[in-house]
PDB file of N, CA and C in Angstrom:
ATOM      1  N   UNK A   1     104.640  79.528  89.897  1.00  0.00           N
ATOM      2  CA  UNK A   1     104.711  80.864  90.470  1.00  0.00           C
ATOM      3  C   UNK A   1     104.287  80.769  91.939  1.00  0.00           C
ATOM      4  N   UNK A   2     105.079  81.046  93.049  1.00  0.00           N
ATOM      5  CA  UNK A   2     104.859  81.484  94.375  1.00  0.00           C
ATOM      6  C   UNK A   2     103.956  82.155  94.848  1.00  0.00           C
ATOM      7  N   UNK A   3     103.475  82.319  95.805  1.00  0.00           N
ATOM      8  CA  UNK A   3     102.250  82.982  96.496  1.00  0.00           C
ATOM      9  C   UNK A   3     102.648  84.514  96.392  1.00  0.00           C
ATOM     10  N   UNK A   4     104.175  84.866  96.812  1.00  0.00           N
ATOM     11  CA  UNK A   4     104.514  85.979  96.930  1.00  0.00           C
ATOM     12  C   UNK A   4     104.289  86.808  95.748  1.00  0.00           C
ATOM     13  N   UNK A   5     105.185  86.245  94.386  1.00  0.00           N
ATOM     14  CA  UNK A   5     105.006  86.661  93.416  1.00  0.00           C
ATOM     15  C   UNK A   5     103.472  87.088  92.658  1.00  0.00           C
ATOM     16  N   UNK A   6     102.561  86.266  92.974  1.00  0.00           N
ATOM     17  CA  UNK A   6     101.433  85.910  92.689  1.00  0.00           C
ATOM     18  C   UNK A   6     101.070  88.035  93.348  1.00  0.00           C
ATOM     19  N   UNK A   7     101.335  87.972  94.778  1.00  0.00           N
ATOM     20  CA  UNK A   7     100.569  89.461  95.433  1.00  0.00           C
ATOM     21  C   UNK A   7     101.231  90.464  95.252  1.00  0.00           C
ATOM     22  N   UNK A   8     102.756  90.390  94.392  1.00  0.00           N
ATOM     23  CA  UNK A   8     103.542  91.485  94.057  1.00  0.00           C
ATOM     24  C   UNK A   8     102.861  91.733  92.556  1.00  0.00           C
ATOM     25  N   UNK A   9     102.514  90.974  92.097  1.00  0.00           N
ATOM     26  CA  UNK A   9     101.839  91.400  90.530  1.00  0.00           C
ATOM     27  C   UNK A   9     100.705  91.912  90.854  1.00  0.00           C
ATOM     28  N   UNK A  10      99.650  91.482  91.938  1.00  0.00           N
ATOM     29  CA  UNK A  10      98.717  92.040  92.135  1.00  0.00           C
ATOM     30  C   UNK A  10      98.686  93.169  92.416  1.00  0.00           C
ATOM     31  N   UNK A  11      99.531  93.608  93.518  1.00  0.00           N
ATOM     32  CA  UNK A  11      99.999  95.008  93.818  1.00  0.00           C
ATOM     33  C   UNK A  11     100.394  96.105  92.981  1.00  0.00           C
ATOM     34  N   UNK A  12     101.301  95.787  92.103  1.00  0.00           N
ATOM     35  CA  UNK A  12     100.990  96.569  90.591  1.00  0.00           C
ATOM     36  C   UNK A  12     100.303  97.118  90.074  1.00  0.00           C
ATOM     37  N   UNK A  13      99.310  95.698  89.794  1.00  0.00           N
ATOM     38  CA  UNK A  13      98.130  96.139  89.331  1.00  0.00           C
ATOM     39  C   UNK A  13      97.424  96.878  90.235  1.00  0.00           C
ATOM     40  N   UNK A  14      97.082  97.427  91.573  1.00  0.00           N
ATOM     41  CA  UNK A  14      96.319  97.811  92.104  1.00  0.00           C
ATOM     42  C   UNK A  14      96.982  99.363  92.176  1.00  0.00           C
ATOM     43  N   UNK A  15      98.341  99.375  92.004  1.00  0.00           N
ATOM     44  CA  UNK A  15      98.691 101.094  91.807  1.00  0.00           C
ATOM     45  C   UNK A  15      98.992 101.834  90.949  1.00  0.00           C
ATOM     46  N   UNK A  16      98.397 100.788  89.671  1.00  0.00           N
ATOM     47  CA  UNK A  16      97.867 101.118  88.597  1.00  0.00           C
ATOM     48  C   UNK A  16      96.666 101.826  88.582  1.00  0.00           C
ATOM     49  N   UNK A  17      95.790 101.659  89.150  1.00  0.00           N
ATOM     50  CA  UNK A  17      94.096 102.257  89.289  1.00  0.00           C
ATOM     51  C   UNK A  17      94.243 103.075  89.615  1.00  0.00           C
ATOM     52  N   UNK A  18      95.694 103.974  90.168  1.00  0.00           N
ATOM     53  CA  UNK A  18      95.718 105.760  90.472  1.00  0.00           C
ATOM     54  C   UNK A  18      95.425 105.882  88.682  1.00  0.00           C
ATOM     55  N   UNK A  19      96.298 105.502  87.584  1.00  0.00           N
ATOM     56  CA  UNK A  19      96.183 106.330  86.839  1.00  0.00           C
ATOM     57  C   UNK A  19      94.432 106.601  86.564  1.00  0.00           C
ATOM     58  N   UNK A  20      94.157 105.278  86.018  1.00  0.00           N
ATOM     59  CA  UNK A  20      92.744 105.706  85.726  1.00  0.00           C
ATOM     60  C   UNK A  20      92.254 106.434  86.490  1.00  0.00           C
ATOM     61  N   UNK A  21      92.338 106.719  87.433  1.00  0.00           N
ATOM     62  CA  UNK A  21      91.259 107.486  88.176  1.00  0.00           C
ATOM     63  C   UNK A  21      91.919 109.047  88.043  1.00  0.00           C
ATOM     64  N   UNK A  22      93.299 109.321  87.713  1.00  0.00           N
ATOM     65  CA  UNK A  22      93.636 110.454  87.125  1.00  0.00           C
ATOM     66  C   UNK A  22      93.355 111.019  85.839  1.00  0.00           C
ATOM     67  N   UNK A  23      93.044 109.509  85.012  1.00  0.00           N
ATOM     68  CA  UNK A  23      92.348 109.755  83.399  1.00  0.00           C
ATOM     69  C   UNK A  23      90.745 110.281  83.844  1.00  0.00           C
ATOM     70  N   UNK A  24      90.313 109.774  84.897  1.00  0.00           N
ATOM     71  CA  UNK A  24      89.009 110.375  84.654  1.00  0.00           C
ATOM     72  C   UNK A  24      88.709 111.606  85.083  1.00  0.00           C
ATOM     73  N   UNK A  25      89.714 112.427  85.723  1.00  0.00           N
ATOM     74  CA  UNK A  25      89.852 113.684  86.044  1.00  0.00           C
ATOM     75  C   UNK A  25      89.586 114.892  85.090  1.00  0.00           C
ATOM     76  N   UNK A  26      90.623 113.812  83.847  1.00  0.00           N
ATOM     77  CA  UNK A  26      90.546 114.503  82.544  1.00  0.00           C
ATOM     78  C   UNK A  26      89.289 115.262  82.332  1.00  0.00           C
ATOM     79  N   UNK A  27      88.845 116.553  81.491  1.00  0.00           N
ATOM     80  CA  UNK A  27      87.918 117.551  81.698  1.00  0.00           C
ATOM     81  C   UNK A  27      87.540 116.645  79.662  1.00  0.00           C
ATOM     82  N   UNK A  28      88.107 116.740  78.792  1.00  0.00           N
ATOM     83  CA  UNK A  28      88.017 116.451  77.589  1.00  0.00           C
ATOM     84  C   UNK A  28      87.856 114.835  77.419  1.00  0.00           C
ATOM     85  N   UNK A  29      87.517 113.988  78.345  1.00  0.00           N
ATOM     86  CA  UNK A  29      87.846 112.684  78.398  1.00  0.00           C
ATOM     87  C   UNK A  29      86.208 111.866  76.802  1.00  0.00           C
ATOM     88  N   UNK A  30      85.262 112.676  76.608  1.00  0.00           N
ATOM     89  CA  UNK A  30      84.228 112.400  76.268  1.00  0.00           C
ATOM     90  C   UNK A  30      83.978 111.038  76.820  1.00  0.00           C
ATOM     91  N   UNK A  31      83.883 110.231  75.637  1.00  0.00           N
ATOM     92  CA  UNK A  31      82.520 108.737  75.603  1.00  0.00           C
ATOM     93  C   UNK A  31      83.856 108.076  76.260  1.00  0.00           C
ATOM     94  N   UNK A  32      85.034 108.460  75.949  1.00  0.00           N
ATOM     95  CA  UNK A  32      85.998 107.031  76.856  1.00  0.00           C
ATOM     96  C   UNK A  32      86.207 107.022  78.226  1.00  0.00           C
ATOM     97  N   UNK A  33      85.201 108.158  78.849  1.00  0.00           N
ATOM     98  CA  UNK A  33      84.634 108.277  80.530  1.00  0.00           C
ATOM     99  C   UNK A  33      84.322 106.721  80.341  1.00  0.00           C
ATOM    100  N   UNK A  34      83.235 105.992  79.809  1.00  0.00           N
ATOM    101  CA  UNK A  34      82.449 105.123  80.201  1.00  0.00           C
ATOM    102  C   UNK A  34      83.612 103.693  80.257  1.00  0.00           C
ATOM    103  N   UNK A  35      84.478 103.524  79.143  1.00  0.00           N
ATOM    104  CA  UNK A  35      85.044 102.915  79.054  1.00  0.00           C
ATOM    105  C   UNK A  35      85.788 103.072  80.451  1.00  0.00           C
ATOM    106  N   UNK A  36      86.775 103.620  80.908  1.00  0.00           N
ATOM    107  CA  UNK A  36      87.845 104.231  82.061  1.00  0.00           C
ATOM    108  C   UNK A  36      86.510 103.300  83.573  1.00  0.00           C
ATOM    109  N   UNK A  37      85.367 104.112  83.386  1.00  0.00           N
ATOM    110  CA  UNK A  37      84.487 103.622  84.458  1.00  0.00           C
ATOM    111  C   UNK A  37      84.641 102.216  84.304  1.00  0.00           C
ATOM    112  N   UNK A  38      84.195 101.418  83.363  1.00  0.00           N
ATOM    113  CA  UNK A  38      83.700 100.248  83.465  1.00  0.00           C
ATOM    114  C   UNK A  38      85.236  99.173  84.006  1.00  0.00           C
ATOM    115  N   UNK A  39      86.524 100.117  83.486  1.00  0.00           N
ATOM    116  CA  UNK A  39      87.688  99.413  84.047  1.00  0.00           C
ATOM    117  C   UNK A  39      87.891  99.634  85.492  1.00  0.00           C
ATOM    118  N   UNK A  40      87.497 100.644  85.958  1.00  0.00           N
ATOM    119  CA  UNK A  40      88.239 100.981  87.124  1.00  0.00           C
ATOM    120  C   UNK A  40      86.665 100.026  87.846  1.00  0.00           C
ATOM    121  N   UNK A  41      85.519 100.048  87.362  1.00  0.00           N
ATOM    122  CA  UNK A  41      84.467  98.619  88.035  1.00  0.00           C
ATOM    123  C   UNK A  41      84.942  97.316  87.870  1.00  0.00           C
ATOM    124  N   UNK A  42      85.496  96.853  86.865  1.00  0.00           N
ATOM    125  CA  UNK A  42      85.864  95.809  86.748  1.00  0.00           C
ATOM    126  C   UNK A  42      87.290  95.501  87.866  1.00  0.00           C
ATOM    127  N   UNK A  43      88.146  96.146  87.540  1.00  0.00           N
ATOM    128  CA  UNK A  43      89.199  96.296  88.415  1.00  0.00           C
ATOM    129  C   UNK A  43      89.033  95.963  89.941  1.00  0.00           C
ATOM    130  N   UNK A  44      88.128  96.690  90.700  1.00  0.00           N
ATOM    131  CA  UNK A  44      88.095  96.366  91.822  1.00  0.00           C
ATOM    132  C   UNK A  44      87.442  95.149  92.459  1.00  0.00           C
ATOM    133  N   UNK A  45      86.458  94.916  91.390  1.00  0.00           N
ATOM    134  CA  UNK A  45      85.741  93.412  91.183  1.00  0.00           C
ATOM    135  C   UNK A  45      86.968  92.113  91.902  1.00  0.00           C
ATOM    136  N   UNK A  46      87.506  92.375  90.588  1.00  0.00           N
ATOM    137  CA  UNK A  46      88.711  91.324  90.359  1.00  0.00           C
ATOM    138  C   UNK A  46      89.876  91.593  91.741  1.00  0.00           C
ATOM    139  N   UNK A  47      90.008  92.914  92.323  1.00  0.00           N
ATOM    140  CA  UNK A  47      90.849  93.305  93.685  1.00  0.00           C
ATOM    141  C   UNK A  47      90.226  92.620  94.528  1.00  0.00           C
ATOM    142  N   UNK A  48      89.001  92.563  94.553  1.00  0.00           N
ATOM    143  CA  UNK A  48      88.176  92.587  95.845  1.00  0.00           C
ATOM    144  C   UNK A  48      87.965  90.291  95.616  1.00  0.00           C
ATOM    145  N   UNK A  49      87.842  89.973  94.891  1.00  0.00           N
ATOM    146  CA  UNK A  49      88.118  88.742  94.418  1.00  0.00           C
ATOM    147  C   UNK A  49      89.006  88.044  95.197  1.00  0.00           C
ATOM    148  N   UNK A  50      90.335  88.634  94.606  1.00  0.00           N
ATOM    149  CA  UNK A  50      91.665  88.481  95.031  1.00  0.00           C
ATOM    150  C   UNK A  50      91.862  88.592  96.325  1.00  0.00           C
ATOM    151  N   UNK A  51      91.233  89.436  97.103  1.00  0.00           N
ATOM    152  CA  UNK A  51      91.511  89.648  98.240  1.00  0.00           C
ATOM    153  C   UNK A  51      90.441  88.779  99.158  1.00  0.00           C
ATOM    154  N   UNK A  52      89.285  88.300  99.114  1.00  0.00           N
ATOM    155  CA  UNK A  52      88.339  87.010  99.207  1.00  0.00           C
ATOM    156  C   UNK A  52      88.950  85.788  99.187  1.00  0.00           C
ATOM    157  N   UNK A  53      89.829  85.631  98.125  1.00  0.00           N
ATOM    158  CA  UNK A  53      90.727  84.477  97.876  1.00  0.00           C
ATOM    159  C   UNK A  53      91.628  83.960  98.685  1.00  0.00           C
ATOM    160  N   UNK A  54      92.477  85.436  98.786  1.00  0.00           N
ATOM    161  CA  UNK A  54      93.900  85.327  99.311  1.00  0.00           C
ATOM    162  C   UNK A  54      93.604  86.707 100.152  1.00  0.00           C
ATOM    163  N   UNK A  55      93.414  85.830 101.689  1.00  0.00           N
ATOM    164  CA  UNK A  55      93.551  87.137 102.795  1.00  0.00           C
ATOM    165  C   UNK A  55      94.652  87.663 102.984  1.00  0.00           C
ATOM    166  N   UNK A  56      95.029  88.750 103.131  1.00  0.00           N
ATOM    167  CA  UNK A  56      96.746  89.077 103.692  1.00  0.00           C
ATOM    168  C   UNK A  56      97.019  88.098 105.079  1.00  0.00           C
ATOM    169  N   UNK A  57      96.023  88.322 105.841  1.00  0.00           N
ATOM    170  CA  UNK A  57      96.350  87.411 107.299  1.00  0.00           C
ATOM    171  C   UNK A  57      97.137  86.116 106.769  1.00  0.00           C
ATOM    172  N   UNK A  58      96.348  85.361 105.971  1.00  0.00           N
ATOM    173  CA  UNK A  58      97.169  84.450 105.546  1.00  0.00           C
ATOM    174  C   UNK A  58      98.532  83.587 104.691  1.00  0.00           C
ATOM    175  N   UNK A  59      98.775  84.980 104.684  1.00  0.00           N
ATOM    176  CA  UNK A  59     100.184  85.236 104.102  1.00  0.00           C
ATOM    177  C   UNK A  59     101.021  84.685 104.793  1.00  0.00           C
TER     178      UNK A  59
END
């Protein structure tokens, strides 16, 4: 797999994290708030990783 391919999947995944953060809007969301939180923490973990890794500059 290519470098490119590699930051187009990433990218996906990163405009993916609108939804969650629209699930947590949800007013009825109860105890799966914590769950939704701990993804959208983990998530940026792993963005912010990725982006440590692989600078855009160096694209």
């Amino acid at each position: 797999m290519d470098t490119q391919a590699i930051r187009d999947r990433i990218e996906q995944i990163r405009s993916k994290r609108e939804v969650l953060l629209r699930l947590l809007e949800q007013p009825d969301l109860g105890t799966l708030r914590i769950d939704v939180n701990q993804a959208l923490e983990e998530m940026d973990d792993l963005l912010e990783e990725f982006d440590n890794a692989f600078p855009a500059n160096a694209a």
